[in-house]
N, C-alpha and C. Protein backbone atom coordinates (compact mmCIF):
# COMPACT_ATOMS: atom_id res chain seq x y z
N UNK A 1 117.28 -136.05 40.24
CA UNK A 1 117.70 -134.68 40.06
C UNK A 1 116.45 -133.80 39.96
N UNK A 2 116.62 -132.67 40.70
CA UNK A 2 115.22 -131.73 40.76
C UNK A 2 115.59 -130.35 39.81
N UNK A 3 114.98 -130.28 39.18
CA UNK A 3 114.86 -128.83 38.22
C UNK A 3 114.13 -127.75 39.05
N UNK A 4 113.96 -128.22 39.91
CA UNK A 4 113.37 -126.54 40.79
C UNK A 4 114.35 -126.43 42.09
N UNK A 5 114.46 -124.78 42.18
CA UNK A 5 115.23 -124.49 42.95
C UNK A 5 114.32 -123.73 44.23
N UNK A 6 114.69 -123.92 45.56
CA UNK A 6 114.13 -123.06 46.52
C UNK A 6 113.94 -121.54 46.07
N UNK A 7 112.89 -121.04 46.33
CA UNK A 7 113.03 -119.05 46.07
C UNK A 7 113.55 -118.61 47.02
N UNK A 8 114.47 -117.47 45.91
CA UNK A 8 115.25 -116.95 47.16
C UNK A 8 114.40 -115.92 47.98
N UNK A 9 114.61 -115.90 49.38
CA UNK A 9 114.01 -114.96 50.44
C UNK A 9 114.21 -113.40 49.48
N UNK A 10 113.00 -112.58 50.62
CA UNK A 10 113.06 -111.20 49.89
C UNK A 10 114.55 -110.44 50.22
N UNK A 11 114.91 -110.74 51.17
CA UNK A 11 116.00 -110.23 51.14
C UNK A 11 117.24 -110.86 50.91
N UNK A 12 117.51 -111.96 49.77
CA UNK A 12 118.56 -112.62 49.32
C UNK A 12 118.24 -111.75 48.11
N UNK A 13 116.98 -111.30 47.75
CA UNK A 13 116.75 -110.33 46.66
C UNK A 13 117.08 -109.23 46.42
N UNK A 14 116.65 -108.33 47.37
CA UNK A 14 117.48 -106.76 48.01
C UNK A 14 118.37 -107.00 47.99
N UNK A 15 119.52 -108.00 48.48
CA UNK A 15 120.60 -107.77 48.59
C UNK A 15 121.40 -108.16 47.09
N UNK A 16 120.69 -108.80 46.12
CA UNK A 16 121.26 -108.64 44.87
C UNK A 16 120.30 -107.83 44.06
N UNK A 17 119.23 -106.74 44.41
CA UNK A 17 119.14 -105.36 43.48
C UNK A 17 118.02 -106.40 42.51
N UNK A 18 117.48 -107.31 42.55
CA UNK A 18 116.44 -107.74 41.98
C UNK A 18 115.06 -107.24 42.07
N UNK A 19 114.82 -106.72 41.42
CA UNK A 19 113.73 -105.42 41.82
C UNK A 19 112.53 -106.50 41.25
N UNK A 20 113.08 -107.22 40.16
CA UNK A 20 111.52 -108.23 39.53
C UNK A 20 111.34 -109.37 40.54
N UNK A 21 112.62 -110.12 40.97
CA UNK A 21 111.98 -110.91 41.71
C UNK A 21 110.99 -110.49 43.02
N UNK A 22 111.44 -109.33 43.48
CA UNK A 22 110.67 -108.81 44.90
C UNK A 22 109.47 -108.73 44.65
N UNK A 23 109.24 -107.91 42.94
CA UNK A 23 107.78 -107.79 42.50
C UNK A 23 107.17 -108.93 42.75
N UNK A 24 107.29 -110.14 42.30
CA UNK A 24 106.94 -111.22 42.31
C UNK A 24 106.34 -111.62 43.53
N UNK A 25 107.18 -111.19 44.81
CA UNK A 25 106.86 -111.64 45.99
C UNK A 25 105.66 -110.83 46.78
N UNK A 26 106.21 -109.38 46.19
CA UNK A 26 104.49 -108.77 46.47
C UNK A 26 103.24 -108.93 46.00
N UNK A 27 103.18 -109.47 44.33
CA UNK A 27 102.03 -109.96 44.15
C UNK A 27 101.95 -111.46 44.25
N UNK A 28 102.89 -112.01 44.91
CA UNK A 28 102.62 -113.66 44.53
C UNK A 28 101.73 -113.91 45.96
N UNK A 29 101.25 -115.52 46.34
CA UNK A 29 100.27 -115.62 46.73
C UNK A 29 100.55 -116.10 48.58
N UNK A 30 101.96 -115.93 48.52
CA UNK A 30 102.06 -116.20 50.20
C UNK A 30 102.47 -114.54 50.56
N UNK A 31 101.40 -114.30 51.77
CA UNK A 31 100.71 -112.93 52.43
C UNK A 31 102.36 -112.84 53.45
N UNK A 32 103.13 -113.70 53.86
CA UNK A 32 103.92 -113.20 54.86
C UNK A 32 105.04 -113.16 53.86
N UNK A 33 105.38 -113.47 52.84
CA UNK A 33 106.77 -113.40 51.93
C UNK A 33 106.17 -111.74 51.20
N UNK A 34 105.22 -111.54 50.76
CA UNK A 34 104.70 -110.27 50.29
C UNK A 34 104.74 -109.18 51.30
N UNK A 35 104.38 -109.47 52.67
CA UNK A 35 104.36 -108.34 53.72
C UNK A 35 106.30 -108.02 53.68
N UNK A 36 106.85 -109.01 53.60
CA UNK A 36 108.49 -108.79 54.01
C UNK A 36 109.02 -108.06 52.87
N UNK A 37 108.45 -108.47 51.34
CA UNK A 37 108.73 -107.51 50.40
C UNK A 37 108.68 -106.17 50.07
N UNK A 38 107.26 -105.97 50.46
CA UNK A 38 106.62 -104.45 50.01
C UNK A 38 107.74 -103.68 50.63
N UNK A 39 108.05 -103.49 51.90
CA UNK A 39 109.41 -102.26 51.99
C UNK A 39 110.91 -102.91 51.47
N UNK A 40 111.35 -104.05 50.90
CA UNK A 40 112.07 -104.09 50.36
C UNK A 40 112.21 -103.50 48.90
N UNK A 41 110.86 -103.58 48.68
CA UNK A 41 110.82 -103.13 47.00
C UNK A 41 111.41 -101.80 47.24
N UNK A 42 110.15 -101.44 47.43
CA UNK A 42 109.98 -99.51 47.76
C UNK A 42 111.52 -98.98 47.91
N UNK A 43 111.92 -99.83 49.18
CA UNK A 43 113.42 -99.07 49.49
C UNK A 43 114.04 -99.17 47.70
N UNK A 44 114.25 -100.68 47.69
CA UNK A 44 115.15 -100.93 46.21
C UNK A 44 114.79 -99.71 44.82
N UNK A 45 113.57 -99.84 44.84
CA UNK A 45 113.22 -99.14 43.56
C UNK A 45 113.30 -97.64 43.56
N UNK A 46 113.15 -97.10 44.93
CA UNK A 46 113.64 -95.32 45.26
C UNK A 46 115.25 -95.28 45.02
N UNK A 47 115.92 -96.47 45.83
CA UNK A 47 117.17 -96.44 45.37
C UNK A 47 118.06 -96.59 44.15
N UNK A 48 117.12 -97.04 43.46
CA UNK A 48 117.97 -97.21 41.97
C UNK A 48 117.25 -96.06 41.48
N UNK A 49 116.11 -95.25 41.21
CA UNK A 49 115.59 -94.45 40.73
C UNK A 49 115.29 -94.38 39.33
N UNK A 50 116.30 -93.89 38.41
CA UNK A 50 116.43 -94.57 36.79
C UNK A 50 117.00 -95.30 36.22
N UNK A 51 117.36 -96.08 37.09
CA UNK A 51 118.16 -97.83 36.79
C UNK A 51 116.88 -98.28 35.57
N UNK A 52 117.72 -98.68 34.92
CA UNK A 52 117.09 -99.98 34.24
C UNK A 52 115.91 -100.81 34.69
N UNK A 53 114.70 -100.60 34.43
CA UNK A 53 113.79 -101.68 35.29
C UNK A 53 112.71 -101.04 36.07
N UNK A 54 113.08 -99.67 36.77
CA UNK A 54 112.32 -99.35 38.23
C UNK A 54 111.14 -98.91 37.78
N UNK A 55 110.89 -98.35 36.50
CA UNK A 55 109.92 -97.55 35.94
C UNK A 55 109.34 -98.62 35.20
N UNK A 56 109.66 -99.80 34.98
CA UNK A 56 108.92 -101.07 34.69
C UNK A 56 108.01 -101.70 35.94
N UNK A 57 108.94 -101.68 36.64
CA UNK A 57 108.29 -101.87 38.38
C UNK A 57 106.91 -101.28 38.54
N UNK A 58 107.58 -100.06 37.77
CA UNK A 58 106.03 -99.14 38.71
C UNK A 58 104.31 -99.42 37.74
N UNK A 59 105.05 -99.61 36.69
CA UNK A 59 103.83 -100.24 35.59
C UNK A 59 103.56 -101.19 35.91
N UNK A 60 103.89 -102.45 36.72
CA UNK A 60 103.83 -103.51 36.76
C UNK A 60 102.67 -103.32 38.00
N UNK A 61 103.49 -102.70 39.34
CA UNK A 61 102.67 -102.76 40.27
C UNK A 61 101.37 -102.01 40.05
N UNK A 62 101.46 -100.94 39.15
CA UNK A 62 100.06 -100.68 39.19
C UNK A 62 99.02 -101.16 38.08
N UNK A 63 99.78 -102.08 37.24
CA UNK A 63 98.87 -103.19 36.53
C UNK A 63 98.29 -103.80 37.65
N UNK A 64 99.17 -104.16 38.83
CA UNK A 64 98.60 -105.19 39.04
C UNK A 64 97.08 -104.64 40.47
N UNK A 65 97.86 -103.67 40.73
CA UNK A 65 96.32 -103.17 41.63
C UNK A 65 95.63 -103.34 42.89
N UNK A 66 97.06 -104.31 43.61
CA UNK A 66 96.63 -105.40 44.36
C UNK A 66 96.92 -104.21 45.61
N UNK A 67 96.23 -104.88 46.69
CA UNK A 67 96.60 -103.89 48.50
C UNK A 67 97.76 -103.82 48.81
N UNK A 68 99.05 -105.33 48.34
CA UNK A 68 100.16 -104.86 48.58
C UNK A 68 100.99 -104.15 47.46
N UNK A 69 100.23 -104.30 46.07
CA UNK A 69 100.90 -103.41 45.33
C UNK A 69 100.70 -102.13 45.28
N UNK A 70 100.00 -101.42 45.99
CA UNK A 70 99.26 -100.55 46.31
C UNK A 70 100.41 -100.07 47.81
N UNK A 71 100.40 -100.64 48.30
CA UNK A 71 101.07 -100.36 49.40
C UNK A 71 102.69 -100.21 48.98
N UNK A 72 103.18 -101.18 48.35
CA UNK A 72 104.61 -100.67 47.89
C UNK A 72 104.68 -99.41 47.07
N UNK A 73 103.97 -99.06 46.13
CA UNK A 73 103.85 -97.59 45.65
C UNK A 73 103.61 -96.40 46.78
N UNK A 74 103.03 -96.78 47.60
CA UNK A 74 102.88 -95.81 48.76
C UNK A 74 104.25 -95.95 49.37
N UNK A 75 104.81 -96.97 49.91
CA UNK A 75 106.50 -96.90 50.28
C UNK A 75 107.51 -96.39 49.41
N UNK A 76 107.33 -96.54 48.30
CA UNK A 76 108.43 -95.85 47.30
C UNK A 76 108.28 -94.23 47.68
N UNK A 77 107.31 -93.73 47.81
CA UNK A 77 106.93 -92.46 47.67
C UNK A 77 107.25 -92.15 48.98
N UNK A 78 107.34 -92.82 50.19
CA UNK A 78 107.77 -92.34 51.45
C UNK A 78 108.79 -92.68 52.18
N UNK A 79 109.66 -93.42 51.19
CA UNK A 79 110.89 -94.34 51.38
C UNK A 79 111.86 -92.38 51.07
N UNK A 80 112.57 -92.51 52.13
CA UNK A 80 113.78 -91.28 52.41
C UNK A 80 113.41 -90.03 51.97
N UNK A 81 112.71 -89.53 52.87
CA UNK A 81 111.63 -88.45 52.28
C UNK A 81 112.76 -86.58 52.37
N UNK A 82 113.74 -87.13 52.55
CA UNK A 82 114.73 -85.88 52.36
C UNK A 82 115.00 -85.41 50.80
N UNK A 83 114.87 -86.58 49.80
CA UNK A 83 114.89 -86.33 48.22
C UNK A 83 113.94 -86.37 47.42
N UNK A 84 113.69 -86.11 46.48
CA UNK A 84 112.47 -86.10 45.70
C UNK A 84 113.30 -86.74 44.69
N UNK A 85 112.68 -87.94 43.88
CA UNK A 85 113.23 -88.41 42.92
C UNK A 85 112.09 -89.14 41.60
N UNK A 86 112.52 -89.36 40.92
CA UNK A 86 111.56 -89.46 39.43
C UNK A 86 110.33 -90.86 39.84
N UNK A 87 110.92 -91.36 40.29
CA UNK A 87 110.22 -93.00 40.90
C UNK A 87 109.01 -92.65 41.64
N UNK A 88 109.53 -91.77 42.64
CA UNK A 88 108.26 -91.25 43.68
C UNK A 88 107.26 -90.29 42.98
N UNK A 89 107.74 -89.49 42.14
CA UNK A 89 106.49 -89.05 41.06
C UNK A 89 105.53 -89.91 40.59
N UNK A 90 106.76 -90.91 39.79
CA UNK A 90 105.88 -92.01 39.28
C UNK A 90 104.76 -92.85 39.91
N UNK A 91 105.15 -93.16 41.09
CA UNK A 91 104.52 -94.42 42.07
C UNK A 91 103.33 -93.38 42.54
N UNK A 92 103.56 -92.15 42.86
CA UNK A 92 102.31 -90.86 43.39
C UNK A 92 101.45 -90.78 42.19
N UNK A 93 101.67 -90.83 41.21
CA UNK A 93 100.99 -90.55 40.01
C UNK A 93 100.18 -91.85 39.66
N UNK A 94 100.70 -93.01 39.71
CA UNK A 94 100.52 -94.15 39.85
C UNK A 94 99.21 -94.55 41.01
N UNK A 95 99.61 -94.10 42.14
CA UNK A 95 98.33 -94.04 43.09
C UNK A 95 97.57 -93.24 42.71
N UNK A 96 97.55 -92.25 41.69
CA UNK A 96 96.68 -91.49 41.64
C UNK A 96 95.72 -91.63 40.48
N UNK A 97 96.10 -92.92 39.76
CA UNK A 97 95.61 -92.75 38.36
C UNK A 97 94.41 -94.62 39.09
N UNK A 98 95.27 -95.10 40.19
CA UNK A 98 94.24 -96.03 41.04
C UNK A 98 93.70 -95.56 42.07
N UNK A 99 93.14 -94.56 41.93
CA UNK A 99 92.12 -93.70 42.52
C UNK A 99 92.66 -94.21 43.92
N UNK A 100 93.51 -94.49 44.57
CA UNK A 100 94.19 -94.44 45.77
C UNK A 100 94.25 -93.09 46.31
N UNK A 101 92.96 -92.07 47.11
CA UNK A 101 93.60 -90.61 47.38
C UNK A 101 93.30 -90.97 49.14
N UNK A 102 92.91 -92.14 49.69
CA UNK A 102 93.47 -91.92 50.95
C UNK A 102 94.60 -91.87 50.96
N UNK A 103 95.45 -92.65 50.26
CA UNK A 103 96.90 -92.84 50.53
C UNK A 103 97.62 -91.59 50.17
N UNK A 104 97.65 -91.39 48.84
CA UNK A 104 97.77 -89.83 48.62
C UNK A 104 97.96 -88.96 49.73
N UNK A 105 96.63 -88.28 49.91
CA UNK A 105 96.64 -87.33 51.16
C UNK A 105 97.10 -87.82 52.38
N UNK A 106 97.31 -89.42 52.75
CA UNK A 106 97.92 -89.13 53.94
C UNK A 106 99.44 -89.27 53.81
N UNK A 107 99.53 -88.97 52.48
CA UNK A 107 101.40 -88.79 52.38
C UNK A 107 101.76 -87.50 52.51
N UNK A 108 101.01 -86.75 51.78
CA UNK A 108 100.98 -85.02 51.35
C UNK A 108 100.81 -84.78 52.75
N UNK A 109 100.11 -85.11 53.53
CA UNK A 109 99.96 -84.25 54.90
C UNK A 109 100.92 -84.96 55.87
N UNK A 110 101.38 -86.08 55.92
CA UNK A 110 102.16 -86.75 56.89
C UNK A 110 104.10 -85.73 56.36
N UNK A 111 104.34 -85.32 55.01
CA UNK A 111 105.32 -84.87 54.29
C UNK A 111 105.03 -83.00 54.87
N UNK A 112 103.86 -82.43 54.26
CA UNK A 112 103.52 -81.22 55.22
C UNK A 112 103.75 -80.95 56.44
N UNK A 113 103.35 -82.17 57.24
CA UNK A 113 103.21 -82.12 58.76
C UNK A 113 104.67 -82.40 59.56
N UNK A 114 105.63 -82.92 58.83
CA UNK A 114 107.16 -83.25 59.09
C UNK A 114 108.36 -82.48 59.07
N UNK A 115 109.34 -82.99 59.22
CA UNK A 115 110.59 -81.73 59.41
C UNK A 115 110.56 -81.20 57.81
N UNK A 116 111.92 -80.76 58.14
CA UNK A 116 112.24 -79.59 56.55
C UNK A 116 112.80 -81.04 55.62
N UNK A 117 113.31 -82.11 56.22
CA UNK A 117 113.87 -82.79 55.01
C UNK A 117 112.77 -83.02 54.02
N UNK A 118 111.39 -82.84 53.90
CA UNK A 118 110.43 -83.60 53.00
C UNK A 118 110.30 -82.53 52.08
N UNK A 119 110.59 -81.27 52.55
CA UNK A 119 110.04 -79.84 52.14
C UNK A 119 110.06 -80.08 50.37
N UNK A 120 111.23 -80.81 49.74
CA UNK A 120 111.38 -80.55 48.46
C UNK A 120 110.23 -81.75 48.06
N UNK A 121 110.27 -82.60 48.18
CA UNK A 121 109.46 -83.76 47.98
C UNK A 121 108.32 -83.15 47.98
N UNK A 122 107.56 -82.19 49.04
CA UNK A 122 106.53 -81.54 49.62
C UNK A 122 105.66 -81.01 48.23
N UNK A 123 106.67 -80.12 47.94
CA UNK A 123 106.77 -79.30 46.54
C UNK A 123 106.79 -80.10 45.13
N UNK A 124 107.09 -81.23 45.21
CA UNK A 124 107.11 -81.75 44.03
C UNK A 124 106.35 -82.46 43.89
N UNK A 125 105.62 -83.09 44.81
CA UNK A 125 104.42 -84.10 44.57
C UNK A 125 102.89 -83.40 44.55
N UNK A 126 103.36 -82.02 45.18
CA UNK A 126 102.01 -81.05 45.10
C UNK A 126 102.03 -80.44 43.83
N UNK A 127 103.16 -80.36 43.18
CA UNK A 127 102.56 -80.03 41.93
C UNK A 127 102.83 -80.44 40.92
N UNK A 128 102.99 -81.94 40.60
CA UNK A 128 102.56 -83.23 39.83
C UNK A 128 101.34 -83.35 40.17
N UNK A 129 100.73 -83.64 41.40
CA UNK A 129 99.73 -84.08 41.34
C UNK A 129 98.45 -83.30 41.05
N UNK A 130 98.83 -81.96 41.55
CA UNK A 130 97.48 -80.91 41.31
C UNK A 130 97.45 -81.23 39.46
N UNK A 131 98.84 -80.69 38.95
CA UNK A 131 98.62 -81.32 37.44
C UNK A 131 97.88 -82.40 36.87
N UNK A 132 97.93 -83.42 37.64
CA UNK A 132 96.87 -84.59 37.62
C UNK A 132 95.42 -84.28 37.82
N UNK A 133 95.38 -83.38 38.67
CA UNK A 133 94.41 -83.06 39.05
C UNK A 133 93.34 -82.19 38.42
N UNK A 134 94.17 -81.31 37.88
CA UNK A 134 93.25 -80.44 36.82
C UNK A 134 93.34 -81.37 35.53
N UNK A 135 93.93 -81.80 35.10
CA UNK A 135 93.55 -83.29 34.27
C UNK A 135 92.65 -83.96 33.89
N UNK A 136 92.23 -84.42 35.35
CA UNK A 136 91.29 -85.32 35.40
C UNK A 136 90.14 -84.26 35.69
N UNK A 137 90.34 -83.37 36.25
CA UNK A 137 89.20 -83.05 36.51
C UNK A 137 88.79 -82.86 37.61
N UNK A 138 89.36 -83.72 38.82
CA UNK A 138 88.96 -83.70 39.64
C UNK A 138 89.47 -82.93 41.21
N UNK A 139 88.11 -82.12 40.76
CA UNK A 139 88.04 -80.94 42.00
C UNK A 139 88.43 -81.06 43.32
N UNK A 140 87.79 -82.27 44.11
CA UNK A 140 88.04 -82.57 45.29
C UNK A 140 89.48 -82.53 45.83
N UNK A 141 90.43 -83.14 45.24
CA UNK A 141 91.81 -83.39 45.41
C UNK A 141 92.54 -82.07 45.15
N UNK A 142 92.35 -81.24 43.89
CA UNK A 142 92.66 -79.95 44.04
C UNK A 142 92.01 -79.45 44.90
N UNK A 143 91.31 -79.33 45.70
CA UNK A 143 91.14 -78.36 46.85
C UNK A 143 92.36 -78.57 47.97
N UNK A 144 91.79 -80.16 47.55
CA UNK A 144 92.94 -80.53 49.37
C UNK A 144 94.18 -80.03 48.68
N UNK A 145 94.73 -80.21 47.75
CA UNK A 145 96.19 -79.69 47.31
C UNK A 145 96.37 -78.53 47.36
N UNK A 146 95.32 -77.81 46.94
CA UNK A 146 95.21 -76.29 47.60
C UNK A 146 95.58 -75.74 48.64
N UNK A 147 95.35 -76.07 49.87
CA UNK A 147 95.06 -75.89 50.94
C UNK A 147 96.11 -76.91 51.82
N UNK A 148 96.58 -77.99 51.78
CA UNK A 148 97.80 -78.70 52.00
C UNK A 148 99.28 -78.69 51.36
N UNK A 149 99.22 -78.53 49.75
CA UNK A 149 100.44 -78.53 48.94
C UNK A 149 101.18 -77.44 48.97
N UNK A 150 102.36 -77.47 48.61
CA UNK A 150 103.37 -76.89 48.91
C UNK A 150 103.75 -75.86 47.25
N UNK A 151 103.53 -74.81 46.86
CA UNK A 151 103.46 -74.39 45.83
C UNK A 151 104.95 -73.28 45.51
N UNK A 152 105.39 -72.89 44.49
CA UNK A 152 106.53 -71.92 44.57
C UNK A 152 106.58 -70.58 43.73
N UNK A 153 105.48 -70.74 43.28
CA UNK A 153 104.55 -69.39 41.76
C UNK A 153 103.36 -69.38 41.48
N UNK A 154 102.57 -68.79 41.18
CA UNK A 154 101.04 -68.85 40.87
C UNK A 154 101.04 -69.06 39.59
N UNK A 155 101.80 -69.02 38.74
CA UNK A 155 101.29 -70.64 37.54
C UNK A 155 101.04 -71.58 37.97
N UNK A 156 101.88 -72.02 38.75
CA UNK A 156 101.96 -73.64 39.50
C UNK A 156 100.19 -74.17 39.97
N UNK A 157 99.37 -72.74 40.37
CA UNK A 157 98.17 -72.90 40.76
C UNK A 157 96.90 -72.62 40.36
N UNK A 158 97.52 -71.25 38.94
CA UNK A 158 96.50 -70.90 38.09
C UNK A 158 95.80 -71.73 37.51
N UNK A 159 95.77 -72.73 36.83
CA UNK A 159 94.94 -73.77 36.13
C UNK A 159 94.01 -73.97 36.78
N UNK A 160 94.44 -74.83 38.02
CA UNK A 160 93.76 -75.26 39.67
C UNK A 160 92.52 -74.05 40.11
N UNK A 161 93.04 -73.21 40.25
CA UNK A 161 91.85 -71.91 40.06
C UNK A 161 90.82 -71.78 39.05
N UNK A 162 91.47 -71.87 37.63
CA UNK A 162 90.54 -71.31 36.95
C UNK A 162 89.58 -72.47 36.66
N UNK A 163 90.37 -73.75 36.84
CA UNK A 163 88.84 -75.12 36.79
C UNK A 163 88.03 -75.08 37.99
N UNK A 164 88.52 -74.44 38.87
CA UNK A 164 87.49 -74.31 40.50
C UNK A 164 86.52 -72.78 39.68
N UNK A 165 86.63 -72.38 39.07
CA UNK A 165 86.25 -71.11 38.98
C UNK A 165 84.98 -71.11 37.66
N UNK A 166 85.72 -72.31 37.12
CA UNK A 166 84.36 -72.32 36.22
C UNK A 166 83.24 -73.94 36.30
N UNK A 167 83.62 -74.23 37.53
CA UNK A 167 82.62 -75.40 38.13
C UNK A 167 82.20 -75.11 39.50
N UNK A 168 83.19 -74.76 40.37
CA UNK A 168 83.17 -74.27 41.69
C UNK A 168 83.54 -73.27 42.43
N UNK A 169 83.11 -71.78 42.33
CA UNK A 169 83.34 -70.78 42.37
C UNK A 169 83.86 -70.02 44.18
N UNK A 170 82.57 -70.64 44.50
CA UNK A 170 83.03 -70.95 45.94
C UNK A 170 83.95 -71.78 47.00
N UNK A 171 84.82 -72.32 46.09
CA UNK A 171 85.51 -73.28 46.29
C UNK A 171 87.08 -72.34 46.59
N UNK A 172 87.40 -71.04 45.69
CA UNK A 172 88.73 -70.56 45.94
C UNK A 172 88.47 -69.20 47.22
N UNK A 173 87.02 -69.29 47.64
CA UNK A 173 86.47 -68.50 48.90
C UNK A 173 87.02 -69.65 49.88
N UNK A 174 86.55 -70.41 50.32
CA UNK A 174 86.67 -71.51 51.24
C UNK A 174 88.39 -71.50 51.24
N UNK A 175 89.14 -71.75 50.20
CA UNK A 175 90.54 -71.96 50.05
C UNK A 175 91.50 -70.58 50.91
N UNK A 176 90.47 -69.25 50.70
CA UNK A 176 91.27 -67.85 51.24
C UNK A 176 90.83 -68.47 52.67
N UNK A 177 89.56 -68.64 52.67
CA UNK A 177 89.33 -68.57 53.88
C UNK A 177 89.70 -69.55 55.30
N UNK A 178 90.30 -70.77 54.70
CA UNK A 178 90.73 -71.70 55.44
C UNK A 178 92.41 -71.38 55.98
N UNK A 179 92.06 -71.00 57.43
CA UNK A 179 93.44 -70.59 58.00
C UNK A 179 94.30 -71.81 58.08
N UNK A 180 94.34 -73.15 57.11
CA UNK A 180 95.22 -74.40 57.46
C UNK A 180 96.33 -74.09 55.92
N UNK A 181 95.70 -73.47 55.31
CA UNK A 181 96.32 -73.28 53.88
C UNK A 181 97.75 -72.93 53.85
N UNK A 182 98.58 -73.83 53.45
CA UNK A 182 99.84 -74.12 53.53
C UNK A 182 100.79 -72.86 52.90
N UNK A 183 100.75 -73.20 51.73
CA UNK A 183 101.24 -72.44 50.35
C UNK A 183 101.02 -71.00 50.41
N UNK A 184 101.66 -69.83 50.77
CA UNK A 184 101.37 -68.52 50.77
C UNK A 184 100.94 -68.20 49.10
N UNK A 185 101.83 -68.83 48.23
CA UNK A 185 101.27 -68.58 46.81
C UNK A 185 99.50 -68.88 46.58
N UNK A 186 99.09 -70.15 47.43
CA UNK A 186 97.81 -70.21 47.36
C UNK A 186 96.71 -69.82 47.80
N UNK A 187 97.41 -69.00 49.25
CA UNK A 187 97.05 -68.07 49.77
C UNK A 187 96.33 -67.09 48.84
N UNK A 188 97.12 -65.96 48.36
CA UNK A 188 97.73 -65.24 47.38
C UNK A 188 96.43 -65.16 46.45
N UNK A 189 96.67 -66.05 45.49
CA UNK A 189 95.78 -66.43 44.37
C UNK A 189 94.37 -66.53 45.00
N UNK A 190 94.22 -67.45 45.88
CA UNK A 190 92.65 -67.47 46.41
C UNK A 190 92.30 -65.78 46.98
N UNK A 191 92.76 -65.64 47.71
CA UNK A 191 92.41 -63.72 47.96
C UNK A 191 91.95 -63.28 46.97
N UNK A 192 92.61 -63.23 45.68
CA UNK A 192 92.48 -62.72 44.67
C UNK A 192 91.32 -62.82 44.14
N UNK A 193 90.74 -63.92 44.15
CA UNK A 193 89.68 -65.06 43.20
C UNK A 193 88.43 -64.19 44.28
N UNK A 194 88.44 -63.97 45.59
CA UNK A 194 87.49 -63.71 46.53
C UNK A 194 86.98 -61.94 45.93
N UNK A 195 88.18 -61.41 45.50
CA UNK A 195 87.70 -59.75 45.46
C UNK A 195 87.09 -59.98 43.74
């Protein structure tokens, strides 16, 4: 008699809503059972959203730090990009706190650069993350959010200004002056910062 049982495939997993075992399969140590997971997770864990568990998920994967855990946080966040939901904050915030900002920006601009379904998502991850951003501190990423993110009031951007303003002054010149600048609010505010 054998006490071990075969593992079930990633998708005997998905299809029973096992969000830990999938984890498992993205960080465990066979590369083709992990490649089949990472968009199973992502899908699963956008889909349950505040289920029980998903926000454990997202601590987990970014304990763990790994390229495919790294990569399933990037799928959660681009998994059905018509809704914005609490998970995809998380998993964006999550890449952002593992200094992941290729991935980042090429979500923010691939979500910018796409139809109207992302538009709300657009808006909500641009300003979580600029929040992160004046946070940490770090300038670089508020610019690009500047100038890419999707904004809806100039609170949303005042902070973002006034830390460019007392480290990098020339920084909300460049922002008026860059005709790619998304956000009319950021528009707006940078003009302002220039006179």
């Amino acid at each position: 008699m054998t006490f071990f049982r075969r593992h079930a495939s990633p998708q005997q997993l998905a299809a029973e809503s096992d969000v830990n075992g999938l984890f498992l399969c993205v960080t465990g140590k066979d590369p083709k059972v992990a490649k089949e997971a990472v968009p199973l997770l992502a899908a699963l864990v956008d889909e349950l959203d505040m289920a029980p568990g998903t926000h454990e998920v997202l601590r987990d994967l970014e304990s763990d730090a790994s390229a495919n855990s790294i990569h399933a946080l990037e799928g959660i966040v681009r998994h059905d990009l018509a809704r914005s939901s609490g998970v995809k904050m998380g998993a964006a915030l999550a890449l952002f706190r593992l200094h992941a900002m290729a991935e980042l920006r090429k979500i923010v601009e691939d979500i910018r650069n796409g139809d109207a379904a992302g538009k709300q998502l657009h808006g909500d991850l641009s300003r979580n993350l600029l929040g992160a951003a004046v946070r940490g501190h770090d300038v670089e990423l508020a610019k690009f959010l500047l100038v890419k993110g999707n904004f809806g009031s100039a609170a949303e951007v005042e902070p973002a200004f006034e830390m460019l303003a007392s480290g990098s002054p020339e920084a909300a010149q460049a922002i008026a002056a860059d005709g790619s600048t998304y956000s009319e609010v950021a528009k707006a505010r940078a003009a302002a910062a220039r006179t």
